[in-house]
Protein backbone atom coordinates (compact mmCIF):
# COMPACT_ATOMS: atom_id res chain seq x y z
CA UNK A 1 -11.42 -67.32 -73.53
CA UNK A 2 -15.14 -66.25 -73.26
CA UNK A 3 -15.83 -64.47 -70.48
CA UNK A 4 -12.50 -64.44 -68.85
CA UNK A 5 -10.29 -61.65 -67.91
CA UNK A 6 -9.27 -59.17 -71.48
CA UNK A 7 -6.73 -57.09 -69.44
CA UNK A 8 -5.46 -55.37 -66.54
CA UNK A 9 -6.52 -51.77 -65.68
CA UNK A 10 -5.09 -49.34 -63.17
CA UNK A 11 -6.48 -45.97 -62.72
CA UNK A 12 -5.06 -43.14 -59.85
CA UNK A 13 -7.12 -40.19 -59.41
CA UNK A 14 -5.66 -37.39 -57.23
CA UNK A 15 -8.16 -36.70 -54.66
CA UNK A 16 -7.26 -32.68 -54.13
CA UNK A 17 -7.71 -32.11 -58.03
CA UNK A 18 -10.77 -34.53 -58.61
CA UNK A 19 -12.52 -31.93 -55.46
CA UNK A 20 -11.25 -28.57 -57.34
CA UNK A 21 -12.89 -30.14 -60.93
CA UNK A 22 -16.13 -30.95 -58.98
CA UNK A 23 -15.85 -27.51 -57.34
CA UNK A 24 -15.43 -25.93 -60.66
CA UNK A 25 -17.74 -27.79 -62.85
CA UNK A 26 -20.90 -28.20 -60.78
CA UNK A 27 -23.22 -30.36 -63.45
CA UNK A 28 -19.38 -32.87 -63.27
CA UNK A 29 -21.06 -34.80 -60.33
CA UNK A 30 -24.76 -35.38 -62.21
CA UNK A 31 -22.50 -36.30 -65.19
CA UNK A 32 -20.44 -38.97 -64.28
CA UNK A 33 -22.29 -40.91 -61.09
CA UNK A 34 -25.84 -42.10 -61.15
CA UNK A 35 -28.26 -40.77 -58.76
CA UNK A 36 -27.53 -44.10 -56.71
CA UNK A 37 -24.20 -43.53 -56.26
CA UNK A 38 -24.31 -39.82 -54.91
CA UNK A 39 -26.92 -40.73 -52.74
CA UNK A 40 -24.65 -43.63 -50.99
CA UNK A 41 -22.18 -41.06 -50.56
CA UNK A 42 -24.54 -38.09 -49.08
CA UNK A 43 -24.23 -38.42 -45.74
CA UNK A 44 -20.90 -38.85 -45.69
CA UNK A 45 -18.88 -35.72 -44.21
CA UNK A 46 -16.53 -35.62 -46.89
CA UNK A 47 -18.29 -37.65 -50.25
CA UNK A 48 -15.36 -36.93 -52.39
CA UNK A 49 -12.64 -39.34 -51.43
CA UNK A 50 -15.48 -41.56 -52.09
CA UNK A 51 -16.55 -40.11 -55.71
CA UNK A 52 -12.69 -40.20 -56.97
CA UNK A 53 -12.62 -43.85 -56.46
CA UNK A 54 -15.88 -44.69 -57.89
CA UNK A 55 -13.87 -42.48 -60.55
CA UNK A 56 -10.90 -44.52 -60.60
CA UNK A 57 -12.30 -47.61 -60.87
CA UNK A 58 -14.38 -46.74 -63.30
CA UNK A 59 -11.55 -45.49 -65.64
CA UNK A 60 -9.67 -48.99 -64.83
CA UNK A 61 -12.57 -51.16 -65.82
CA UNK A 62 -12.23 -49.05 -69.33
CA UNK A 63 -8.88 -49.30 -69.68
CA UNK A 64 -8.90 -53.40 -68.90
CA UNK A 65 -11.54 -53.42 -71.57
């Protein structure tokens, strides 16, 4: 099966507790998105919702793997 689906991943982030770990550990946000991605979510009033599902998905896409 070369190329095809290796597993299923599911990832849940709580929004509320992602914010407090961004709030707390400033150099978190250079860390885990690229440039790119915090500059999609800029102008957004509230990037965060945003960031924890970039997160999440992220984290599924690893556990699939």
């Amino acid at each position: 099966m070369a190329g095809g689906v290796k597993g299923i991943g599911i990832d849940a982030v709580d929004i509320e507790r992602f914010r407090t770990s961004l709030a707390r550990t400033p150099t978190m946000r250079e860390r885990l998105f690229t440039a790119e991605e915090l500059a999609y979510v800029a102008p957004k009033v509230d990037p965060v919702p945003s960031l924890a599902a970039r997160f999440a998905a992220r984290e599924a896409v690893m556990k699939a793997m």
